[in-house]
N, C-alpha and C. Protein backbone atom coordinates (compact mmCIF):
# COMPACT_ATOMS: atom_id res chain seq x y z
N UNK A 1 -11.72 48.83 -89.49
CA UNK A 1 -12.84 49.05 -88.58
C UNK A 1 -13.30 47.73 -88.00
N UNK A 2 -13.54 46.77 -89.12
CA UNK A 2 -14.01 45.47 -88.61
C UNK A 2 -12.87 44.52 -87.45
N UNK A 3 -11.68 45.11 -87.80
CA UNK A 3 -10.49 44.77 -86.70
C UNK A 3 -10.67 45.18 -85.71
N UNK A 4 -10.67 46.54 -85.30
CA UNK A 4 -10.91 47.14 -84.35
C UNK A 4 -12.20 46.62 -83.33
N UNK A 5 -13.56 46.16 -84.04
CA UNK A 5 -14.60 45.87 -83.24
C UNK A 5 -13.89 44.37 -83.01
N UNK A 6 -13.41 43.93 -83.66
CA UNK A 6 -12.89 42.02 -83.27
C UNK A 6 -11.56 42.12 -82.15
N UNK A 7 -11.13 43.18 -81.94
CA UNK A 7 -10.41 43.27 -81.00
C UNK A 7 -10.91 43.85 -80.07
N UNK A 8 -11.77 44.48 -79.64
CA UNK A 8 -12.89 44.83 -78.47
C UNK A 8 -13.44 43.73 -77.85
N UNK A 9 -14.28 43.23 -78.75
CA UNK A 9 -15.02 41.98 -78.64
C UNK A 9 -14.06 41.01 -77.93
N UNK A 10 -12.91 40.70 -77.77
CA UNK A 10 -12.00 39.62 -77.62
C UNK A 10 -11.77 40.15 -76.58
N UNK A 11 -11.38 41.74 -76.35
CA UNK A 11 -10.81 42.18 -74.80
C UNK A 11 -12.27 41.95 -73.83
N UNK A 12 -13.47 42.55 -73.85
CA UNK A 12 -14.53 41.96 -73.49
C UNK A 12 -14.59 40.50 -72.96
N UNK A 13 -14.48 39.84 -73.85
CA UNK A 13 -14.29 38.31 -73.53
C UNK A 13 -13.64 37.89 -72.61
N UNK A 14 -12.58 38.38 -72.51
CA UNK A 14 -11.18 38.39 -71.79
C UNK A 14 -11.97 38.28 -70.63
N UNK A 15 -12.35 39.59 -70.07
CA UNK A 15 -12.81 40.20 -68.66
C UNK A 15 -13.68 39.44 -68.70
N UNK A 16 -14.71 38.90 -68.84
CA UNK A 16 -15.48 38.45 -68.90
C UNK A 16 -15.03 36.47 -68.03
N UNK A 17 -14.14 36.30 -68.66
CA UNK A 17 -13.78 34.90 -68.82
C UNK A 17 -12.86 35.22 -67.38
N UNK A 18 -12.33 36.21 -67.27
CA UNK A 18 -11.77 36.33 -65.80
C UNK A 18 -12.57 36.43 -64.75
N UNK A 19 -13.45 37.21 -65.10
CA UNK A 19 -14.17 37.61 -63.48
C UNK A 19 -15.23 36.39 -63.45
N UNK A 20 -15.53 35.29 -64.84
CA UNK A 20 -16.15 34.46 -64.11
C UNK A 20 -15.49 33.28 -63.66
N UNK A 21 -14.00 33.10 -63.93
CA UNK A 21 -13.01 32.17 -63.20
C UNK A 21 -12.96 32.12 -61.66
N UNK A 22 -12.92 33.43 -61.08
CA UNK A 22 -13.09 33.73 -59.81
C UNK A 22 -13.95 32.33 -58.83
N UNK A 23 -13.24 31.57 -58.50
CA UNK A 23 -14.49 30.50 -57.55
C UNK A 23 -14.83 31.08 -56.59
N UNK A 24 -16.26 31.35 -56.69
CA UNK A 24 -16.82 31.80 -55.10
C UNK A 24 -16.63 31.50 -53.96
N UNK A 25 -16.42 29.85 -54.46
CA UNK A 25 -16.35 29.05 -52.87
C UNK A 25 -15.15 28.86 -52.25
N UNK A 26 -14.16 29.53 -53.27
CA UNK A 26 -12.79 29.70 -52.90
C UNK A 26 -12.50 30.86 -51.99
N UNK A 27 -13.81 31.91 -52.17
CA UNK A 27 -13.48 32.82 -50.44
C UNK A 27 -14.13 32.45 -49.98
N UNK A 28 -14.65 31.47 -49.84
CA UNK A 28 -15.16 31.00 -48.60
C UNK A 28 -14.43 29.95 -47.83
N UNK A 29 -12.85 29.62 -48.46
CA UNK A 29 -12.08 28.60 -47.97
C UNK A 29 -11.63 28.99 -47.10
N UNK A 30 -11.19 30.44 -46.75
CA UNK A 30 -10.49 30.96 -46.15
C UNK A 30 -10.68 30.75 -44.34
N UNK A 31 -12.82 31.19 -44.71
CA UNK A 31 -12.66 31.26 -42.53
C UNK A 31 -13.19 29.56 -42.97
N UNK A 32 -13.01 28.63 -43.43
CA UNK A 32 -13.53 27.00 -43.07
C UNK A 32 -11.99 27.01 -42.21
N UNK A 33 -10.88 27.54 -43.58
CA UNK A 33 -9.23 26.98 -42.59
C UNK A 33 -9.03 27.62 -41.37
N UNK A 34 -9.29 29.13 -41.33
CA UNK A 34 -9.03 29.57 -40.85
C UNK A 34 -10.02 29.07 -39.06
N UNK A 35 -11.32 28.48 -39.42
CA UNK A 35 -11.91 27.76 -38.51
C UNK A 35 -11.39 26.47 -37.91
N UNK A 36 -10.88 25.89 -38.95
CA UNK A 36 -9.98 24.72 -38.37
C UNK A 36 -8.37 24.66 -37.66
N UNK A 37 -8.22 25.90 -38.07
CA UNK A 37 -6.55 26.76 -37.66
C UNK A 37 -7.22 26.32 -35.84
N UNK A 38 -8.12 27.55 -35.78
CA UNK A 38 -8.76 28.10 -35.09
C UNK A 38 -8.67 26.56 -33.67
N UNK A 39 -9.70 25.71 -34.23
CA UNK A 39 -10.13 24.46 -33.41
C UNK A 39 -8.82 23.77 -33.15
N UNK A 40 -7.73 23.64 -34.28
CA UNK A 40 -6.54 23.11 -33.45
C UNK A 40 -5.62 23.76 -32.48
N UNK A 41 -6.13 25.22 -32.81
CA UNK A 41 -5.47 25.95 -31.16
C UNK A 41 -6.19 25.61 -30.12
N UNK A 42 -7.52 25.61 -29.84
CA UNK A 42 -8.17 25.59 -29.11
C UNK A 42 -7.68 24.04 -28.56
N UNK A 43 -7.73 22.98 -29.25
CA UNK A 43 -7.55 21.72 -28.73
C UNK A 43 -6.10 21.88 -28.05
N UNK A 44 -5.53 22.29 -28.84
CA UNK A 44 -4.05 21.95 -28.17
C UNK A 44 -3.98 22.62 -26.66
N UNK A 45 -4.67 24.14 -26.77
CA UNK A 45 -4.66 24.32 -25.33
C UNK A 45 -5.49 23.89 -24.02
N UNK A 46 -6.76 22.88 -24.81
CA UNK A 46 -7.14 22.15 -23.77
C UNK A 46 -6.17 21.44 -23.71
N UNK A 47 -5.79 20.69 -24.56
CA UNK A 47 -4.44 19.80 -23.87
C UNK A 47 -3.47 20.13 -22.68
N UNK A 48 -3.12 21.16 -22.94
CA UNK A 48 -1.92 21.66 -22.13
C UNK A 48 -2.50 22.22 -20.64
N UNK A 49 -3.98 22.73 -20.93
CA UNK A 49 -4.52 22.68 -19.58
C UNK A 49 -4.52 21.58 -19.25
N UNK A 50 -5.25 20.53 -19.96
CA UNK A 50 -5.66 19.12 -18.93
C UNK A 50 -4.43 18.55 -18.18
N UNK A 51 -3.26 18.44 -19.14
CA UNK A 51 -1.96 17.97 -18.51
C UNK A 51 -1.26 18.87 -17.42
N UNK A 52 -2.00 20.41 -17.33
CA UNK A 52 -1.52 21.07 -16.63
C UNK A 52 -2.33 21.17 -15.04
N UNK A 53 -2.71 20.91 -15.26
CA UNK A 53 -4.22 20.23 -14.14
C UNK A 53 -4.42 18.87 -13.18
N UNK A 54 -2.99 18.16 -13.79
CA UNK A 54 -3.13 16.79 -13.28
C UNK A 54 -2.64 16.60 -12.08
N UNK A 55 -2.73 15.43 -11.82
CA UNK A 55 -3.14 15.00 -10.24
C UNK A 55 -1.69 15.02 -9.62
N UNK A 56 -1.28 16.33 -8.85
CA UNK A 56 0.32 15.20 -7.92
C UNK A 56 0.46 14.19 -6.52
N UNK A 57 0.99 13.06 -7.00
CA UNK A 57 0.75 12.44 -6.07
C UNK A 57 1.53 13.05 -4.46
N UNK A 58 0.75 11.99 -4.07
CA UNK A 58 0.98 12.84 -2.57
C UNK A 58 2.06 12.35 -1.57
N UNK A 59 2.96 12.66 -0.76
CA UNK A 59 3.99 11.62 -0.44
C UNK A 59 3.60 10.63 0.66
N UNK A 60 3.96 9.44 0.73
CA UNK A 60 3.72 8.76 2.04
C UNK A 60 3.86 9.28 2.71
N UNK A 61 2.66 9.46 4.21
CA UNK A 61 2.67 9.87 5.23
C UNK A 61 3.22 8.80 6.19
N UNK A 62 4.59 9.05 7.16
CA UNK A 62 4.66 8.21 7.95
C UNK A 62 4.58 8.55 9.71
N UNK A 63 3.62 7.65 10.23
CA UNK A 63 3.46 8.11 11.93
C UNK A 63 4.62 7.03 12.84
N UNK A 64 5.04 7.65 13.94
CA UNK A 64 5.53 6.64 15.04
C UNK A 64 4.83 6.73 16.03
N UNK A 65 4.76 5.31 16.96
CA UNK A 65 4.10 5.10 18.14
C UNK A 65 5.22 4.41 18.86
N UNK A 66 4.49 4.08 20.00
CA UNK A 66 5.70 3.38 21.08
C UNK A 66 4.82 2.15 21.11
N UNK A 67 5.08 1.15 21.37
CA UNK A 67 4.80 -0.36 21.63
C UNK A 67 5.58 -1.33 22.97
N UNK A 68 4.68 -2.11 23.24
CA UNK A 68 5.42 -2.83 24.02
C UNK A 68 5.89 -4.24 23.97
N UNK A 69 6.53 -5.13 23.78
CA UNK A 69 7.21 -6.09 23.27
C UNK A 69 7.61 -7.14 24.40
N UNK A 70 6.91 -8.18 24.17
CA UNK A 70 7.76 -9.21 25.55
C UNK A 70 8.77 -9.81 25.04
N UNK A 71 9.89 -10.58 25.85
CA UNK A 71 10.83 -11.29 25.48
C UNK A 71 10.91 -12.22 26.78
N UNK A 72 11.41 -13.54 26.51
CA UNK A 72 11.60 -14.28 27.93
C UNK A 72 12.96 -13.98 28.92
N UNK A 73 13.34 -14.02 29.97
CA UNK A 73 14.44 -13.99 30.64
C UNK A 73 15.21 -14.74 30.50
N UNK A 74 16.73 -14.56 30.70
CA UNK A 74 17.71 -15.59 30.45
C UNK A 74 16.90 -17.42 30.96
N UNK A 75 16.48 -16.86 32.17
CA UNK A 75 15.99 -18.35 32.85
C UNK A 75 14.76 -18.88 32.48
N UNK A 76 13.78 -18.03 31.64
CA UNK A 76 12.67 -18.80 31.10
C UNK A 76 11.59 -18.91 31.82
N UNK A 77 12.05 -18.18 32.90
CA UNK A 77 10.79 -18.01 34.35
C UNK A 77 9.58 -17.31 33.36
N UNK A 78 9.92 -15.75 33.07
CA UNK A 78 8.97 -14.71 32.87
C UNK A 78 9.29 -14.47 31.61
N UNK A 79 8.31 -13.41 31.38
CA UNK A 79 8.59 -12.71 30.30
C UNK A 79 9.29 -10.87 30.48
N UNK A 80 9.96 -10.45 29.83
CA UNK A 80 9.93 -9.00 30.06
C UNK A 80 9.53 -8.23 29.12
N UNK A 81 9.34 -7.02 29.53
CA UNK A 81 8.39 -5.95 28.64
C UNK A 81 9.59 -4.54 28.02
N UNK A 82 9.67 -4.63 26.54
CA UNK A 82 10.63 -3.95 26.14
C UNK A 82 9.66 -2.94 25.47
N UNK A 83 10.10 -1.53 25.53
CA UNK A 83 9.64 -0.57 24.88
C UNK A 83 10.12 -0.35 23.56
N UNK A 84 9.44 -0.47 22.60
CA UNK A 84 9.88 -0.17 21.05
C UNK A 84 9.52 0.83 20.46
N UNK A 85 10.10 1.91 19.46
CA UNK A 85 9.28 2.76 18.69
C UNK A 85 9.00 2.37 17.40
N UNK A 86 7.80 2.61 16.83
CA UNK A 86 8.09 1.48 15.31
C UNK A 86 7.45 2.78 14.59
N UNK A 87 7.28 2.42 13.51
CA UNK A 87 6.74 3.31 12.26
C UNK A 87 5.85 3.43 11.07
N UNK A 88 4.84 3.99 11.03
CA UNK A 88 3.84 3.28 10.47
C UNK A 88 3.68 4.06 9.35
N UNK A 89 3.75 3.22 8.10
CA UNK A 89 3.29 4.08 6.93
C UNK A 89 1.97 3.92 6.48
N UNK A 90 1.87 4.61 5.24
CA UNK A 90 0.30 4.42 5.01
C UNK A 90 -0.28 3.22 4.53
N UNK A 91 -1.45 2.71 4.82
CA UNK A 91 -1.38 1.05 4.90
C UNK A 91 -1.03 -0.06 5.84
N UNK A 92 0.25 0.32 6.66
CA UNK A 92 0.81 -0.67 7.55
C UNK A 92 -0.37 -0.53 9.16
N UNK A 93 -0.14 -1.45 9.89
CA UNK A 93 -1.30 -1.35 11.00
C UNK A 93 -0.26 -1.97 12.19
N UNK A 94 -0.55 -0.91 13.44
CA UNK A 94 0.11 -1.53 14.17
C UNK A 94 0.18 -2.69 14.99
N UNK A 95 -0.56 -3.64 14.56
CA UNK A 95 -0.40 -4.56 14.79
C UNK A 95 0.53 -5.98 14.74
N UNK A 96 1.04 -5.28 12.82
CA UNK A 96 2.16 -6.07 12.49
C UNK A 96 3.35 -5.02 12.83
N UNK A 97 2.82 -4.04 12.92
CA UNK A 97 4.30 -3.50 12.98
C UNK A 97 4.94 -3.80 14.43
N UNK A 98 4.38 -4.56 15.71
CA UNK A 98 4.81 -4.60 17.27
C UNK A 98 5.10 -5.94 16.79
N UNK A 99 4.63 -6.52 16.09
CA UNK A 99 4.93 -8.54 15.72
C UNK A 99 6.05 -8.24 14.95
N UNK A 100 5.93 -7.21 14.57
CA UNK A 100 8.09 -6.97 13.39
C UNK A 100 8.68 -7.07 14.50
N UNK A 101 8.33 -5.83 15.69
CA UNK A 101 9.40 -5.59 15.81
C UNK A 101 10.09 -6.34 16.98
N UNK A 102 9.13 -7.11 17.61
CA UNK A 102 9.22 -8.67 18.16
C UNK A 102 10.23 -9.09 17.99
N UNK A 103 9.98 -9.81 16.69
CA UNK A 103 10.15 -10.73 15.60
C UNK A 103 11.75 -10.58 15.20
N UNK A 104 12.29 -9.29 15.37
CA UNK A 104 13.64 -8.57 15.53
C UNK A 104 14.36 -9.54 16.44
N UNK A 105 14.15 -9.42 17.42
CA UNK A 105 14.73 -10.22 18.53
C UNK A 105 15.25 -9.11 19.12
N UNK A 106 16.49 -9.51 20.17
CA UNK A 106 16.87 -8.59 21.49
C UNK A 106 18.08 -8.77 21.71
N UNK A 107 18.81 -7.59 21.92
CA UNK A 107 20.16 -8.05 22.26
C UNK A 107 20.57 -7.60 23.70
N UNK A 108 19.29 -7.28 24.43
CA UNK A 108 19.19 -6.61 25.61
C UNK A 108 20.28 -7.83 27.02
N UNK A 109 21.12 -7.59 28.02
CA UNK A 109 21.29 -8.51 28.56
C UNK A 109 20.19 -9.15 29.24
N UNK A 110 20.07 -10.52 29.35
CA UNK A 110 19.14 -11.17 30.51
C UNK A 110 18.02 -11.44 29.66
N UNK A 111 18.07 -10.85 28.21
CA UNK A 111 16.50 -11.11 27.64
C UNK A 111 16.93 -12.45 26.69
N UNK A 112 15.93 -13.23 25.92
CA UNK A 112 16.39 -14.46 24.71
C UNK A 112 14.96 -13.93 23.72
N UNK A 113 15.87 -13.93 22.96
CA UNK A 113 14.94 -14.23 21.63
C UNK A 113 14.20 -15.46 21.33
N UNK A 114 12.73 -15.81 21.28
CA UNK A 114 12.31 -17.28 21.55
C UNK A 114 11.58 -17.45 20.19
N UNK A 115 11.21 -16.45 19.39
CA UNK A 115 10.73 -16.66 17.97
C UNK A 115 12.06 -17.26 17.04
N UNK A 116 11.69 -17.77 16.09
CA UNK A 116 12.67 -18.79 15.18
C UNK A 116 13.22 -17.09 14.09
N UNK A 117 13.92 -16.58 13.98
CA UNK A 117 14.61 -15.53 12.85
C UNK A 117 13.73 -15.93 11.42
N UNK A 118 13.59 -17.10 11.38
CA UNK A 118 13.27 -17.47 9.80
C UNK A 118 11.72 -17.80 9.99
N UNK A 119 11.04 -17.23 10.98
CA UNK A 119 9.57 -17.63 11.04
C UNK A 119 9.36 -15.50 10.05
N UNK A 120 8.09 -15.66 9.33
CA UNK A 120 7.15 -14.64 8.75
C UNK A 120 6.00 -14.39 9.03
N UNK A 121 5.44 -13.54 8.99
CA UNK A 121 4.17 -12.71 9.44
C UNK A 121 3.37 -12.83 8.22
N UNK A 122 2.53 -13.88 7.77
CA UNK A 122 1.02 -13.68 7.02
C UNK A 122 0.31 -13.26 6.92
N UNK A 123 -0.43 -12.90 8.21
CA UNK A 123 -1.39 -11.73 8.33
C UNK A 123 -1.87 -11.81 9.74
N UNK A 124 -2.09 -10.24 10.27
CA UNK A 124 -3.02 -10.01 11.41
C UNK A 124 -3.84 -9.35 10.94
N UNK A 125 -5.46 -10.16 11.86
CA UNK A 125 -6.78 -9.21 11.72
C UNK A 125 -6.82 -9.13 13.13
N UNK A 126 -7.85 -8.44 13.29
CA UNK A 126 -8.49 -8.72 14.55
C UNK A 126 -9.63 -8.00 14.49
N UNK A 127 -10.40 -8.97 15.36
CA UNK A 127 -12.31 -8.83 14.98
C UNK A 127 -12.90 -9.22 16.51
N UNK A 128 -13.66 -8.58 16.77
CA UNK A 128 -14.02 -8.46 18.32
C UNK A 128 -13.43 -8.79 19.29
N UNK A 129 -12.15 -8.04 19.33
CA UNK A 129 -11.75 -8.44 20.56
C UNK A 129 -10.44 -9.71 20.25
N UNK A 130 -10.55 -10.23 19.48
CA UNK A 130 -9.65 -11.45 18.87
C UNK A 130 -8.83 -11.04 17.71
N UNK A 131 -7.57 -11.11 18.10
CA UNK A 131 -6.34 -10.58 17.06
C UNK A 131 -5.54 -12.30 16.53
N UNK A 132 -6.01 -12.45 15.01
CA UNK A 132 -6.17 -13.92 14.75
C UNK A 132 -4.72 -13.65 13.86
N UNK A 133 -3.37 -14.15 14.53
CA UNK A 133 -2.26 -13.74 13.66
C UNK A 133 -1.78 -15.40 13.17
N UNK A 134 -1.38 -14.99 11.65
CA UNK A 134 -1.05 -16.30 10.89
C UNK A 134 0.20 -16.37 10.57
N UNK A 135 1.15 -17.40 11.02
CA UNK A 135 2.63 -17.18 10.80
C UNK A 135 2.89 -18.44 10.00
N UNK A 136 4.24 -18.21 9.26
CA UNK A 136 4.59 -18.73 8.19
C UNK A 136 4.90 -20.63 8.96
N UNK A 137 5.09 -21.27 8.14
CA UNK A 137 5.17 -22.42 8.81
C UNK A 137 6.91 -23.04 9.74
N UNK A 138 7.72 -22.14 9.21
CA UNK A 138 9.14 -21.75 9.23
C UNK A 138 9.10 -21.73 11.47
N UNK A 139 8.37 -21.02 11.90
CA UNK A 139 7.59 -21.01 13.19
C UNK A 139 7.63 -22.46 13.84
N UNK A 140 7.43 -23.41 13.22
CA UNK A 140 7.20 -24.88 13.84
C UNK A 140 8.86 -25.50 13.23
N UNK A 141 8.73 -25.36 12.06
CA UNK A 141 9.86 -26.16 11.86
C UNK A 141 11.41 -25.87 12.42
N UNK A 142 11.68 -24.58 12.72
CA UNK A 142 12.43 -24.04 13.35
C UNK A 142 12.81 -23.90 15.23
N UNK A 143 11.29 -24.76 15.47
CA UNK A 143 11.33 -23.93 16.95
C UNK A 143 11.83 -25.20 17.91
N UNK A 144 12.86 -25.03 18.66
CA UNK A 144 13.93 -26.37 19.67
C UNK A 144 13.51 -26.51 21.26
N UNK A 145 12.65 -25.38 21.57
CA UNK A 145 12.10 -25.35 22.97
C UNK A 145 11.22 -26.93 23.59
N UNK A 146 11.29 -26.96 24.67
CA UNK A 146 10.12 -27.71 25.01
C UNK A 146 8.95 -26.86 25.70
N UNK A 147 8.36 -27.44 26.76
CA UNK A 147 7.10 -26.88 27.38
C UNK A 147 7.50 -25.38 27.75
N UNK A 148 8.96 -25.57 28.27
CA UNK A 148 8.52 -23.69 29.41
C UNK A 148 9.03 -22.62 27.79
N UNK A 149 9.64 -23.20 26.95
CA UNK A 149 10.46 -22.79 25.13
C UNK A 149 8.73 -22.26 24.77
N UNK A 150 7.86 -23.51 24.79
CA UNK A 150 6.64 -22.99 24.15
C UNK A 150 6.00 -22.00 24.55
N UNK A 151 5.74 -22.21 26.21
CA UNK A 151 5.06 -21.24 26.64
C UNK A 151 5.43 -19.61 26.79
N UNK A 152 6.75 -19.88 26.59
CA UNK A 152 7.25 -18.30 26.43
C UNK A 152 6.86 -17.89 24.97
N UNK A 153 7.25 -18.37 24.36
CA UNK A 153 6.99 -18.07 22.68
C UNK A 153 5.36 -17.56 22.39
N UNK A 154 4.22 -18.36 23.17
CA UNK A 154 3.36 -18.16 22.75
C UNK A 154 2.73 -16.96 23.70
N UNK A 155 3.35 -16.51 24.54
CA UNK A 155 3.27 -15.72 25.96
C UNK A 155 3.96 -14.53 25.46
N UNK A 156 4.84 -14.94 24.55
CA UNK A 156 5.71 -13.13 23.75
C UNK A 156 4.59 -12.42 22.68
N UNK A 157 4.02 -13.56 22.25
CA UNK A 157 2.93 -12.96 21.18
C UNK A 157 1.92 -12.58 22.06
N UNK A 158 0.93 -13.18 22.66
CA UNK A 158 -0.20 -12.65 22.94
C UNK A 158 0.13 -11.92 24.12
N UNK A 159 1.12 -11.97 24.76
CA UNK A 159 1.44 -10.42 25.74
C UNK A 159 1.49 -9.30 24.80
N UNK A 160 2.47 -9.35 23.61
CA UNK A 160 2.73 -8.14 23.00
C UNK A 160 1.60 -7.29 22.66
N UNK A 161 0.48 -8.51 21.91
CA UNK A 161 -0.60 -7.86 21.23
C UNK A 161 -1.79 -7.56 21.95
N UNK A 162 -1.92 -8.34 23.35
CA UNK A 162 -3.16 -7.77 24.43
C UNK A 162 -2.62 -6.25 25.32
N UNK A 163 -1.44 -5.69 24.46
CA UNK A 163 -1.01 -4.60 24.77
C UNK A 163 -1.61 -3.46 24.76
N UNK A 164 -2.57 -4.01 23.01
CA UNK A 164 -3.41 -2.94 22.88
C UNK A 164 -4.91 -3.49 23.34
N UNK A 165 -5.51 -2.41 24.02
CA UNK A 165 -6.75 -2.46 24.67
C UNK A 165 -8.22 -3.32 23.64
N UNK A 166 -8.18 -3.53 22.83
CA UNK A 166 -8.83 -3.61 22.08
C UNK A 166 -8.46 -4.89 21.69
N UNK A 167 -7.73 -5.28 21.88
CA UNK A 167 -7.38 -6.80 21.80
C UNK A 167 -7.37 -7.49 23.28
N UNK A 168 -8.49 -8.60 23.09
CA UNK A 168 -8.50 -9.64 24.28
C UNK A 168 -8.00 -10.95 24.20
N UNK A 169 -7.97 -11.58 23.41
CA UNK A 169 -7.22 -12.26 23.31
C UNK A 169 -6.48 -12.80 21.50
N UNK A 170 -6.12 -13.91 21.33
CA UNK A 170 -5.10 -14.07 20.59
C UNK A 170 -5.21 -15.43 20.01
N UNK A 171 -5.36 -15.28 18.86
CA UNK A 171 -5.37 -16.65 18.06
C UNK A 171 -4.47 -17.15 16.87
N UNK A 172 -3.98 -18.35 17.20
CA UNK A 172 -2.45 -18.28 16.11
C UNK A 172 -2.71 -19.12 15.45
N UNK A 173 -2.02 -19.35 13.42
CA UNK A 173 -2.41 -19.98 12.37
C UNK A 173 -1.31 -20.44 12.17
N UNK A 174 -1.06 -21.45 11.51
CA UNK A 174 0.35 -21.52 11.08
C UNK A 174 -0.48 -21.72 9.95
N UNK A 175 0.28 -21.10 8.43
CA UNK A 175 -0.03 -21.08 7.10
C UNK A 175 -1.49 -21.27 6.97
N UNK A 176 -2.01 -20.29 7.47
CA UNK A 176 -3.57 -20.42 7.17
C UNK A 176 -4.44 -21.41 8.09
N UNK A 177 -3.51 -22.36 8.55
CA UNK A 177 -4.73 -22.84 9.38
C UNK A 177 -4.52 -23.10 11.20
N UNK A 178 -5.24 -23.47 11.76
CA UNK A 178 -5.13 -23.99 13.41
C UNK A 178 -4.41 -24.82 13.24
N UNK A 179 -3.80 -25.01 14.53
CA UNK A 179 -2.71 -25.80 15.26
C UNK A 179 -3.17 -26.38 16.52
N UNK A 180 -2.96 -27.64 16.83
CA UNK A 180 -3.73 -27.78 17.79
C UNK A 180 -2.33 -27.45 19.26
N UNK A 181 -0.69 -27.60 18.71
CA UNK A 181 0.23 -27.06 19.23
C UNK A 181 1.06 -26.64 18.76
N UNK A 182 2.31 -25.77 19.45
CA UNK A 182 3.89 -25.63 18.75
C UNK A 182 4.77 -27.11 18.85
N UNK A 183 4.30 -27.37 20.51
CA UNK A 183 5.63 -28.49 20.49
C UNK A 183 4.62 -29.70 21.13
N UNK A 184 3.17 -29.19 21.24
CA UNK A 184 2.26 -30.73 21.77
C UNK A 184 2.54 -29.94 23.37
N UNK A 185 2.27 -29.19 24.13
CA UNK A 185 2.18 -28.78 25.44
C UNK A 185 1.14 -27.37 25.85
N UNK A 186 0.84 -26.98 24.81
CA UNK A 186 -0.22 -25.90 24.92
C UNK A 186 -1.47 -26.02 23.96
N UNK A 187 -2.68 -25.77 24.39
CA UNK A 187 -3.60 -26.04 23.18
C UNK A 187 -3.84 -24.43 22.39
N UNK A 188 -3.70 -24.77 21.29
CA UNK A 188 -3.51 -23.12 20.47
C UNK A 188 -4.56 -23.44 19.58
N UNK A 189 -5.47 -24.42 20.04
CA UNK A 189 -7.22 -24.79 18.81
C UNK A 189 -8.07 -23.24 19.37
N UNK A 190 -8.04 -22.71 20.67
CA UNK A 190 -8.52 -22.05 20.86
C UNK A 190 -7.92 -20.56 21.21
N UNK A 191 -8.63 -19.34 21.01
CA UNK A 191 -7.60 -17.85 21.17
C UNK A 191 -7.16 -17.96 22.79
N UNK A 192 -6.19 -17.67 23.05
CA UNK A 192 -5.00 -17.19 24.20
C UNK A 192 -5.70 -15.91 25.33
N UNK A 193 -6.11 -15.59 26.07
CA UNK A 193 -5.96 -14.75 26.65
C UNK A 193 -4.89 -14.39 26.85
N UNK A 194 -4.42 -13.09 27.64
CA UNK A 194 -3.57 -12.35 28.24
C UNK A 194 -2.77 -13.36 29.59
N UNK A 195 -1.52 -13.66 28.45
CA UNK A 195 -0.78 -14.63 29.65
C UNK A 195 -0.13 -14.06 31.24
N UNK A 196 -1.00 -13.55 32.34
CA UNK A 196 -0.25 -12.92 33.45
C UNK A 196 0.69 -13.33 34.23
N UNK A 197 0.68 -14.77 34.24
CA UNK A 197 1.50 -15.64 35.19
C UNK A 197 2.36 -15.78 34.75
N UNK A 198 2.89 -15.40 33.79
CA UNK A 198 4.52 -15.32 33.18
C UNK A 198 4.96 -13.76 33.00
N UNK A 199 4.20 -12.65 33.60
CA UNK A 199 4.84 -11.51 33.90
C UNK A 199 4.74 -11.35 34.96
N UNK A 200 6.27 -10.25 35.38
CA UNK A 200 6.83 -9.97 36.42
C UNK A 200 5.50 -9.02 37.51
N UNK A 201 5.61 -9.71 39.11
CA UNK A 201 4.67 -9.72 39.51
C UNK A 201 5.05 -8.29 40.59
């Protein structure tokens, strides 16, 4: 009999010792993971939105215009007026782009190329009316003309660029600064008007 109650007593215990093993806070682990499951889906698909959302770049837009271009005549009398198409991407201004395409030279008959091949383009602004272009120094050291050599040279630039309306006249740098000449026969301390007396009349 006394066995029997000591083996009750022990199964009792048993249950007892089980159902209070149970950790409470162990169902409650379930929605914390299941909350954090949760937040790393959520992140990942902001991710995949944000990256899916991003910016495409856009392609260069490129425009053409027509320009007009002087060059001197075989004889050095005048200048002549060549039609160019050039091309402008985004950023470029046509200002350098008619001094490129200058700067090209001509294989036209009767025309000469009077810019030096190895002269460069530094920069054009232009600010009221005055298109202040700065060329590499390659421009002087290169250039074999004398007086009528200069005056065409400096008569191809500021014809080309008083092409556009908005430009009155023309002021030239070599490497950043004034020149008082190319070859000592023109004064270039001050901007150029629109050279007429060397186009065809």
């Amino acid at each position: 009999m006394k066995l029997k109650k000591y083996i009750l007593c022990m199964f009792a215990l048993a249950i007892l010792l089980v159902a209070g093993g149970c950790d409470p806070q162990g169902e409650k682990q379930t929605p914390s993971s299941s909350s954090s499951s949760s937040s790393a889906v959520s992140s990942s698909g902001s991710s995949a939105s944000s990256s899916s959302t991003s910016t495409v770049a856009k392609p260069v837009e490129t425009k053409e215009m027509t320009v007009k271009v002087y060059y001197p005549n075989d004889e050095g009398e005048r200048l002549v007026a060549v039609s160019r198409k050039v091309k402008l991407s985004d950023g470029a201004d046509k200002y350098t782009a008619a001094l490129k395409s200058l700067m090209e030279g001509t294989k036209e008959k009767g025309q000469s190329t009077i810019i030096p091949r190895q002269t460069k383009i530094r920069s054009v602004k232009v600010k009221d009316g005055v298109a202040t272009v700065d060329f590499s120094g390659d421009i002087l050291k290169h250039f074999v003309g004398g007086s009528t050599g200069e005056e065409m040279l400096v008569g191809s630039v500021v014809n080309t660029l008083t092409e556009f309306p908005e430009v009155t006249s023309v002021q030239i740098l070599i490497d950043g600064k004034p020149v008082e000449s190319l070859a000592g026969h023109m004064d270039l301390t001050v901007p150029i008007k629109r050279m007429e007396s060397i186009l065809p009349k």
